[in-house]
Protein backbone atom coordinates (compact mmCIF):
# COMPACT_ATOMS: atom_id res chain seq x y z
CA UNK A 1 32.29 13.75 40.65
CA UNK A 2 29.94 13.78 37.67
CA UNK A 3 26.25 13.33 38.40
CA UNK A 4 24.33 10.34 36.88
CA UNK A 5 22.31 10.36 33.95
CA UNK A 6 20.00 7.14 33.91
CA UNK A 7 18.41 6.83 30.31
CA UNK A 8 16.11 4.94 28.57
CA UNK A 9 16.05 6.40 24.86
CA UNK A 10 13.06 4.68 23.24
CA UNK A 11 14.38 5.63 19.95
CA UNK A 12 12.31 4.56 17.61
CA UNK A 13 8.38 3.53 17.73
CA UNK A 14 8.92 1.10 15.32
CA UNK A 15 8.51 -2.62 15.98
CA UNK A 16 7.72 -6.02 14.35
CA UNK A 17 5.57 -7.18 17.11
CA UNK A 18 2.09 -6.56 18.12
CA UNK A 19 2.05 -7.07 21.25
CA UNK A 20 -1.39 -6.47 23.52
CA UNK A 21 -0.19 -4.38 26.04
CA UNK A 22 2.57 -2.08 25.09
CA UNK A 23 3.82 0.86 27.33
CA UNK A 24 5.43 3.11 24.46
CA UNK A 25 2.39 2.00 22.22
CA UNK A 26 4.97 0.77 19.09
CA UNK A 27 4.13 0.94 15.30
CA UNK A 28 3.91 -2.62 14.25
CA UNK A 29 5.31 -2.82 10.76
CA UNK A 30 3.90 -5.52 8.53
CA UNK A 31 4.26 -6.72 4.62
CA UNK A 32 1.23 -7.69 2.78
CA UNK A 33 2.14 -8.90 -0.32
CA UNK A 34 3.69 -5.89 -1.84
CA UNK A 35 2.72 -3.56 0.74
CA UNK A 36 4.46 -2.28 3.32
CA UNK A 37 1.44 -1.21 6.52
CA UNK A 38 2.12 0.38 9.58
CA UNK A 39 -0.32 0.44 12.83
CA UNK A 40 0.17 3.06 15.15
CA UNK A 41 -2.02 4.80 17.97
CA UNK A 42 -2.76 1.08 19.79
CA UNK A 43 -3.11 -0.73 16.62
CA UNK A 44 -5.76 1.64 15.33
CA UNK A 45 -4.32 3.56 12.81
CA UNK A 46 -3.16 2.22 9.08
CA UNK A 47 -0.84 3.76 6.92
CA UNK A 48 0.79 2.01 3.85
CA UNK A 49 4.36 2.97 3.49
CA UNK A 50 5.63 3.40 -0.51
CA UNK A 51 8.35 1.34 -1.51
CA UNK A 52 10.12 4.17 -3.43
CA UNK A 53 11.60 5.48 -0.52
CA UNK A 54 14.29 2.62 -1.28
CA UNK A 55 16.75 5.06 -3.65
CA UNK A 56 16.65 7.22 -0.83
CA UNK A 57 17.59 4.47 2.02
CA UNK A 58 20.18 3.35 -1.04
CA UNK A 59 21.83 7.30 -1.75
CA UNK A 60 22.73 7.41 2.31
CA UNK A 61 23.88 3.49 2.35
CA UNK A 62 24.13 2.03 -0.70
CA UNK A 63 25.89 -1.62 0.44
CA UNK A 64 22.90 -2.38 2.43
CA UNK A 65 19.69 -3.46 1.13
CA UNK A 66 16.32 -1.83 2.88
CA UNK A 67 14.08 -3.32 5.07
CA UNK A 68 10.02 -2.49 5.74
CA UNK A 69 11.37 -1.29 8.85
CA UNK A 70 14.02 0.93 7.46
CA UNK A 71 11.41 2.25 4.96
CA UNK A 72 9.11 3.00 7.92
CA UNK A 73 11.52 5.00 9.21
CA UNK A 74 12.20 7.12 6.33
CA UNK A 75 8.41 7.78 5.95
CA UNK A 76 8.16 9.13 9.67
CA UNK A 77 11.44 10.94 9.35
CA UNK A 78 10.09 12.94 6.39
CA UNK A 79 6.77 14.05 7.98
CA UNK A 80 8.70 15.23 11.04
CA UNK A 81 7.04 12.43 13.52
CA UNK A 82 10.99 10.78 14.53
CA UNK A 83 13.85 12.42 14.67
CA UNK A 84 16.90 12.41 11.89
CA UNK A 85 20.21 10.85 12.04
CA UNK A 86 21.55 13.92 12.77
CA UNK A 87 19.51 15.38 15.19
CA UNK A 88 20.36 11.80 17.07
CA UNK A 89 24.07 12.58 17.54
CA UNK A 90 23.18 15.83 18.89
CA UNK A 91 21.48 14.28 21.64
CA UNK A 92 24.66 12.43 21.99
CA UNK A 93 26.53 15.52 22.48
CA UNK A 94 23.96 17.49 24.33
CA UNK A 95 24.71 15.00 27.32
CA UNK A 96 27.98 14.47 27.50
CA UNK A 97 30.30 15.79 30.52
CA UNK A 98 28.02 13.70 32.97
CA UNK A 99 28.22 9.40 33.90
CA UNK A 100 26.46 8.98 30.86
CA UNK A 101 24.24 5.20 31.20
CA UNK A 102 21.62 4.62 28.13
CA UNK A 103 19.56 2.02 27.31
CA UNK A 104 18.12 1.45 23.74
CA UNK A 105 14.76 0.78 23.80
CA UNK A 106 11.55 1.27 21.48
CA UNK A 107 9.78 -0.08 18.95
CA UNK A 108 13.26 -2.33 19.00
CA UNK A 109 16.53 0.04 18.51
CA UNK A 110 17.39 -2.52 16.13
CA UNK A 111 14.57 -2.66 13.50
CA UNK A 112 16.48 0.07 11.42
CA UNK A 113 19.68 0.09 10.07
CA UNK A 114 20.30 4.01 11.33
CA UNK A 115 19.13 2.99 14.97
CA UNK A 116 22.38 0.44 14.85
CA UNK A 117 25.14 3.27 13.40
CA UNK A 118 23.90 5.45 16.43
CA UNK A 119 24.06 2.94 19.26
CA UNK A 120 28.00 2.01 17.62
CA UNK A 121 28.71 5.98 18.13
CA UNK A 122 27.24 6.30 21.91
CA UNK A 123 29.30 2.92 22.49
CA UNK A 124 32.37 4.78 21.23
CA UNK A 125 31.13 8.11 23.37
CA UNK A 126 30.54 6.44 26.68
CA UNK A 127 32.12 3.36 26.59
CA UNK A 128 30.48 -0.44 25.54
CA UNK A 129 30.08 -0.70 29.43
CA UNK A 130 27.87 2.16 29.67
CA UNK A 131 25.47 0.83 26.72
CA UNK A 132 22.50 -1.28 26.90
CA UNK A 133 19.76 -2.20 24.45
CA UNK A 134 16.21 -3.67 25.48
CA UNK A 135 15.52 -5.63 22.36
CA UNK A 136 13.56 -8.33 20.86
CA UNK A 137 15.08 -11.71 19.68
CA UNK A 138 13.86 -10.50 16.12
CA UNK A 139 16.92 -8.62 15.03
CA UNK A 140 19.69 -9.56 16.24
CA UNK A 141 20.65 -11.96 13.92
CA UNK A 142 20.72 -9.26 10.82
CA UNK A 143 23.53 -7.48 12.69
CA UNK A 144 25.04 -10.63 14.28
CA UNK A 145 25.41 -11.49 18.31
CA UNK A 146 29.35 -10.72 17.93
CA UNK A 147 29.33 -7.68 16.34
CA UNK A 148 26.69 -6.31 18.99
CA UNK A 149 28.97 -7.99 22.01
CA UNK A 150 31.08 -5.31 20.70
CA UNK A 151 29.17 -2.32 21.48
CA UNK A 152 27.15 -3.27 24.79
CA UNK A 153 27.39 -4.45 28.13
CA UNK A 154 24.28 -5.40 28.62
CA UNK A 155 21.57 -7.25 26.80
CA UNK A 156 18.32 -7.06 28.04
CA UNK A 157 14.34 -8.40 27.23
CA UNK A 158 11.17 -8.82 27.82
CA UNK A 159 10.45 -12.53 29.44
CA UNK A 160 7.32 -12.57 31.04
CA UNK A 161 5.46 -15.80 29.70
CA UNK A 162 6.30 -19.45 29.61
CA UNK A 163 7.22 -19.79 25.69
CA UNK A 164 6.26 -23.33 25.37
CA UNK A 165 2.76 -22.70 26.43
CA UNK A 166 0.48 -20.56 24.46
CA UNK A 167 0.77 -17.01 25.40
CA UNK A 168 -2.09 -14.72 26.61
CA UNK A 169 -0.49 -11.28 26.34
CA UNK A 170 2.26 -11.61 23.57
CA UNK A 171 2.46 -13.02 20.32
CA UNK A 172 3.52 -16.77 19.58
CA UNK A 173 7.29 -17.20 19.82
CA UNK A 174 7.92 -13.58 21.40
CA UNK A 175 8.90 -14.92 24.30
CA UNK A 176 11.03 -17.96 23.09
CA UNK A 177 12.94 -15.91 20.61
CA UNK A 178 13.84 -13.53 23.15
CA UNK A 179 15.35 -15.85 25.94
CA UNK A 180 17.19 -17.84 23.11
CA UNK A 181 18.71 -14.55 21.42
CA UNK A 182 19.99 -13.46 25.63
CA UNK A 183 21.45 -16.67 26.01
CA UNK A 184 23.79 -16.27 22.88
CA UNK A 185 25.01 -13.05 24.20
CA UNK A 186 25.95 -14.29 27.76
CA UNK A 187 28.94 -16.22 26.11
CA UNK A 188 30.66 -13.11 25.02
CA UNK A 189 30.54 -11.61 27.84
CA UNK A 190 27.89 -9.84 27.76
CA UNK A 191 25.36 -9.39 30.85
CA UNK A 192 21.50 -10.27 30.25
CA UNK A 193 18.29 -8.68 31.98
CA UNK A 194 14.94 -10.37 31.97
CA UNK A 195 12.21 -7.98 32.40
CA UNK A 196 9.28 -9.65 33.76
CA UNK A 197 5.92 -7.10 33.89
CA UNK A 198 3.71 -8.52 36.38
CA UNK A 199 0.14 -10.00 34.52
CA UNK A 200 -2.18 -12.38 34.52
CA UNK A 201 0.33 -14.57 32.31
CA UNK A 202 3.10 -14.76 35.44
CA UNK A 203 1.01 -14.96 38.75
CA UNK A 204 0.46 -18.33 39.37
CA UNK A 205 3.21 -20.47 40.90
CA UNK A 206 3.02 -22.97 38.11
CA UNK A 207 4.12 -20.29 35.97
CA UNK A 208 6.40 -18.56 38.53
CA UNK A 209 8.25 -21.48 38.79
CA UNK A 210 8.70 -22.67 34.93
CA UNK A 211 10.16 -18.71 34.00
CA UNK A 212 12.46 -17.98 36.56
CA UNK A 213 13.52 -21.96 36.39
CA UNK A 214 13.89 -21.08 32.31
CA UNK A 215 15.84 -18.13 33.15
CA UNK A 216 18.13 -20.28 35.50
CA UNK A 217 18.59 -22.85 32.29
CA UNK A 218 19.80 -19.95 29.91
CA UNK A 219 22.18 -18.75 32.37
CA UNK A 220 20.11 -15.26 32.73
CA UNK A 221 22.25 -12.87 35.11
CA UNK A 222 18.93 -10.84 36.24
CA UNK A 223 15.72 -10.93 36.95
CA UNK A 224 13.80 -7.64 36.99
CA UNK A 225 10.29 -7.63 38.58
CA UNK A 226 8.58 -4.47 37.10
CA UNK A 227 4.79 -3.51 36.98
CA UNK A 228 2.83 -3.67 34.33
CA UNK A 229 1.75 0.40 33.48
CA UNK A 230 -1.25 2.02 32.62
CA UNK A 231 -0.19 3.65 30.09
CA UNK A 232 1.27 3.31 26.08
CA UNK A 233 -1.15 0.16 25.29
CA UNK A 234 -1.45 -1.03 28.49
CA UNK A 235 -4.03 1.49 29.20
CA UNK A 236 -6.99 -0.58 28.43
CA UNK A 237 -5.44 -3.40 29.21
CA UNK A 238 -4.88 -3.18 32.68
CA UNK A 239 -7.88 -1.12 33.01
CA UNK A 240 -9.74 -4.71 32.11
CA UNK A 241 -7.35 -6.95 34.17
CA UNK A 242 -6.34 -5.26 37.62
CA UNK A 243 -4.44 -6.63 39.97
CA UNK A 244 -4.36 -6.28 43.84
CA UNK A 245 -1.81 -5.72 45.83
CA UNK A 246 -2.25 -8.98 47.92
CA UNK A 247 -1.81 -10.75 44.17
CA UNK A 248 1.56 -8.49 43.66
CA UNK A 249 3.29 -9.55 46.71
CA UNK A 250 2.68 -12.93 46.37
CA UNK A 251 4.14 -13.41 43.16
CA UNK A 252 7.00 -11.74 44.00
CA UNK A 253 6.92 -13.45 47.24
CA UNK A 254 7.23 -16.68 45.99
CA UNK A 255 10.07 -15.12 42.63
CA UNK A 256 11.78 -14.48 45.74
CA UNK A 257 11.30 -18.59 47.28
CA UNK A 258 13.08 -19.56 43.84
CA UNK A 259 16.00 -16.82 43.77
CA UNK A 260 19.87 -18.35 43.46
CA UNK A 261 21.80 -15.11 43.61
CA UNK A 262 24.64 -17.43 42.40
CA UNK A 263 22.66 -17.66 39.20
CA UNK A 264 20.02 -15.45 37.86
CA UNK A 265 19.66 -12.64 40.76
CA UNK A 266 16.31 -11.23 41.43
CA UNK A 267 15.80 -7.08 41.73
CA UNK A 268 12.33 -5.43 42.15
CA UNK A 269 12.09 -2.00 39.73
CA UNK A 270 11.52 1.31 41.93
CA UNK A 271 7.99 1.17 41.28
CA UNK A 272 8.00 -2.06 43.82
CA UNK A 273 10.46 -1.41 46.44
CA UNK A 274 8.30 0.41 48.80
CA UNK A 275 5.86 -2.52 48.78
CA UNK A 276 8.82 -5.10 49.69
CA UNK A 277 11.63 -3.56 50.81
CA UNK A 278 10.47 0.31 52.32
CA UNK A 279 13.28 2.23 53.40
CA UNK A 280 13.35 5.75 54.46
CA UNK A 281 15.49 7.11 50.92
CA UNK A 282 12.94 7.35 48.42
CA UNK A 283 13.20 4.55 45.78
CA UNK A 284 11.97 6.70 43.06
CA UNK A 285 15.15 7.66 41.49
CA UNK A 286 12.86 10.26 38.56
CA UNK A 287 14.90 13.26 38.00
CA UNK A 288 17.74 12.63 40.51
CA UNK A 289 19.67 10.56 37.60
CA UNK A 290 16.90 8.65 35.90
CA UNK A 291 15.35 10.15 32.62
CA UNK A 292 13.27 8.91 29.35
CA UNK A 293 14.24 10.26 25.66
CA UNK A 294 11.26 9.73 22.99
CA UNK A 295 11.66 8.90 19.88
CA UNK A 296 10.91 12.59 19.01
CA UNK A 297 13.73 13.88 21.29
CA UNK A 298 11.64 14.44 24.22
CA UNK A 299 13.87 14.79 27.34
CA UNK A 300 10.88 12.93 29.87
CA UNK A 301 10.54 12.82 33.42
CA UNK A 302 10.33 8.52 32.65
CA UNK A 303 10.63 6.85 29.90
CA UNK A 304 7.21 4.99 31.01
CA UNK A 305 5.39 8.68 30.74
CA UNK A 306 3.55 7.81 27.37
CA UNK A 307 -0.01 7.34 26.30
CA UNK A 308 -2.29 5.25 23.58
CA UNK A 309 -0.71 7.24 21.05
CA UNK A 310 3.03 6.55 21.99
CA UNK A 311 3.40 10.47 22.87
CA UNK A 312 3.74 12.17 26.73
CA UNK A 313 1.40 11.47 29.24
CA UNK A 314 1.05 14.97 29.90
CA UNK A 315 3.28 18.24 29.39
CA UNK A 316 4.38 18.27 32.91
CA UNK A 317 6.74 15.24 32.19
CA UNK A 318 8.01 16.97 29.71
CA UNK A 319 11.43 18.35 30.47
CA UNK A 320 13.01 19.83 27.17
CA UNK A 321 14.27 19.01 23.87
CA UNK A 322 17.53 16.83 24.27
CA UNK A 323 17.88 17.19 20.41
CA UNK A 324 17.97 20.96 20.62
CA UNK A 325 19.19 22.21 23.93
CA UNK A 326 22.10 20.90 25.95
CA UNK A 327 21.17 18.66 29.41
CA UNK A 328 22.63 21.22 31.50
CA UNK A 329 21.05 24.24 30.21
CA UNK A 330 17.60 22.18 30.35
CA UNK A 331 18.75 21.57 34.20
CA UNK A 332 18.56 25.13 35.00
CA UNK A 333 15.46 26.14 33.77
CA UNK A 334 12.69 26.62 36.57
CA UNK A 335 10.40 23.93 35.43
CA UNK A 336 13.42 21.14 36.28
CA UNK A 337 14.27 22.96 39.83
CA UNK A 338 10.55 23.08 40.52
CA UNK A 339 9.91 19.79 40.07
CA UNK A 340 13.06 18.58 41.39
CA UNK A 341 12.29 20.06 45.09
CA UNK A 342 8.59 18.06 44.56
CA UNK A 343 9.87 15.07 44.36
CA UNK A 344 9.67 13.62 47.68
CA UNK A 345 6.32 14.98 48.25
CA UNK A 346 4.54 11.20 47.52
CA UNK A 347 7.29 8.62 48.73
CA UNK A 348 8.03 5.68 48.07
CA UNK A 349 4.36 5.84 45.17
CA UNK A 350 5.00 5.27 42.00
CA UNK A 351 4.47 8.99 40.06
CA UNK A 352 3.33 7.14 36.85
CA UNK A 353 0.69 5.25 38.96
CA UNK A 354 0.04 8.65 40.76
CA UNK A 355 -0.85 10.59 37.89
CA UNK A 356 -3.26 8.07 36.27
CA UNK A 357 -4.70 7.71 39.57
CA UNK A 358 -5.25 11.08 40.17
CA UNK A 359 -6.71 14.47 38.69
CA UNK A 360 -4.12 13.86 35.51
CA UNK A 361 -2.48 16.95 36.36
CA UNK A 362 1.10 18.50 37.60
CA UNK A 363 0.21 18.20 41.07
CA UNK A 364 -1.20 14.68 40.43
CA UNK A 365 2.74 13.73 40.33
CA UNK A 366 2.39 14.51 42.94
CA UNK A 367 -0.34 12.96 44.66
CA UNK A 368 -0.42 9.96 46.88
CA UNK A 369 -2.80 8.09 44.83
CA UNK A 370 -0.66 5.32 43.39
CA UNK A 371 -3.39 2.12 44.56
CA UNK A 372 -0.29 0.14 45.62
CA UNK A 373 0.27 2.73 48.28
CA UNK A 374 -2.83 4.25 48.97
């Protein structure tokens, strides 16, 4: 039997949103009149792309014309900051042989053109099934909803506010473009996931109500509960808006109330089970079959292991490079064994939670410090 490999690939930083809290920290790429800016390290950081990158976007594909996003690409490719086409498609082959799952995340894996070719070729690798992209509503039209039911079997987005009131985490018509863009895809087929990160935007019942009752409307298939993470930039912004556990497991609590598993089911993400549903098998599945990729071909303990400037957390989630070395010669190495005999050593916490939490170290992964726990 071939062992499980779980991925998120956040494969690209780049992103035409800026949203408050962000856990990979995305570029958000902009046009002001003629130029082409880029923010980066939480919004912080400006950089004005050149346009004459376009003959180079136009030698590699010259039937399709260049967006500021495809640009922005080109400009991190060439000072070595995300990976190349081809280095891509060797983390393609560098983990095959295994019961291969990846989902396409970011920035959005469909802001460039190049981000699109490689998701077709890991559809044609592992099988449309076996493919996933978590994706904003912004896109999706430039490649069309047809053409993407072709390569994917699942479709899933961030839906964490009521879109016909005004938002307090995410810019105006993120959420309504999203849900609008999933409910498209459910007619070919395709399955949808709602990712709802718990926040000050979702916790009342009013609200509780009016999302999952939205979700119900556009024939959603799932409902995943998730925490909101301390880390990307969400670092100072749940720094300045905590929230207690009695808070957490009320609005889930009352998700829960609302739940037709005929409908639009309801699961909790690992980081939440223990507080619901604890069971004596860890829930964290880190390392056992779940791993992140970076958009720099980081292979990560989780994909959520980044800080305010979109890199790791810390070196000790850092497992190899998936671009470079093979899966299974990273899986021998005595950093992966290590850690893989450590990993029940905080059950049921959270080991992103547990790390922030504690002394920011190795054995902090360690620790039993995650405040929904402790």
């Amino acid at each position: 039997m071939k062992s499980i490999l779980d991925i998120i690939w956040n494969i690209t930083l780049i992103c035409p949103w800026d949203c408050e809290f962000c856990c990979t920290d995305a570029v958000h790429v902009s046009q002001e009149k003629n130029s082409i800016i880029a923010r980066e390290h939480s919004l912080k950081k400006t950089s004005i792309i050149t346009n004459d990158l376009s003959e180079k976007f136009k030698a590699l594909y010259p039937n399709i014309e260049p967006s500021i996003f495809d640009l922005t690409l080109i400009d991190r490719q060439e000072k070595g900051i995300e990976l190349a086409l081809e280095e891509k498609i060797n983390i393609l082959k560098n983990i095959e042989g295994y019961d291969v799952k990846i989902d396409f995340a970011g920035g959005d894996p469909l802001s460039c053109y190049e981000n699109f070719l490689l998701i077709q070729e890991a559809s044609k690798r592992f099988g449309k099934e076996n493919i996933s992209i978590t994706s904003t509503g912004y896109f999706i039209k430039k490649y069309g909803i047809e053409k993407l039911a072709n390569i994917i079997g699942e479709y899933e987005f961030t839906y964490d506010e009521v879109h016909k009131t005004q938002p307090c985490t995410r810019p105006k018509g993120y959420n309504s473009s999203n849900i609008k863009i999933a409910s498209q895809f459910s007619k070919f087929g395709v399955k949808t996931k709602a990712q709802l990160p718990l926040h000050e935007g979702n916790l009342d019942n009013n609200s509780i109500q009016k999302i999952y009752n939205t979700l119900k409307q556009y024939n959603i298939d799932e409902l995943l509960i998730m925490r909101t993470f301390p880390v990307g930039r969400g670092i100072n912004y749940l720094s300045n808006n905590k929230i207690d556990k009695k808070t957490i497991k009320s609005a889930i609590t009352n998700f829960k109330k609302l739940e037709d598993k005929k409908n639009t089911r309801i699961r909790l993400q690992c980081a939440l089970k223990h507080l619901i549903e604890p069971t004596p098998d860890n829930p964290c599945d880190m390392l056992r079959e779940s791993f992140g990729i970076n958009f720099r071909g980081d292979l990560l303990l989780s994909a959520w292991a980044n800080n305010e400037h979109g890199l790791p957390l810390h070196d000790s989630f850092i497992l190899g490079r998936i671009h470079k070395e093979s899966f299974l010669d990273i899986s021998i190495t005595p950093n992966f064994i290590e850690l893989a005999k450590r990993m029940n050593e905080n059950h049921g916490h959270c080991k992103i939670f547990s790390f922030m939490n504690g002394e920011k170290n190795r054995n902090s992964l360690f620790s039993k410090t995650d405040p929904l726990y402790s």
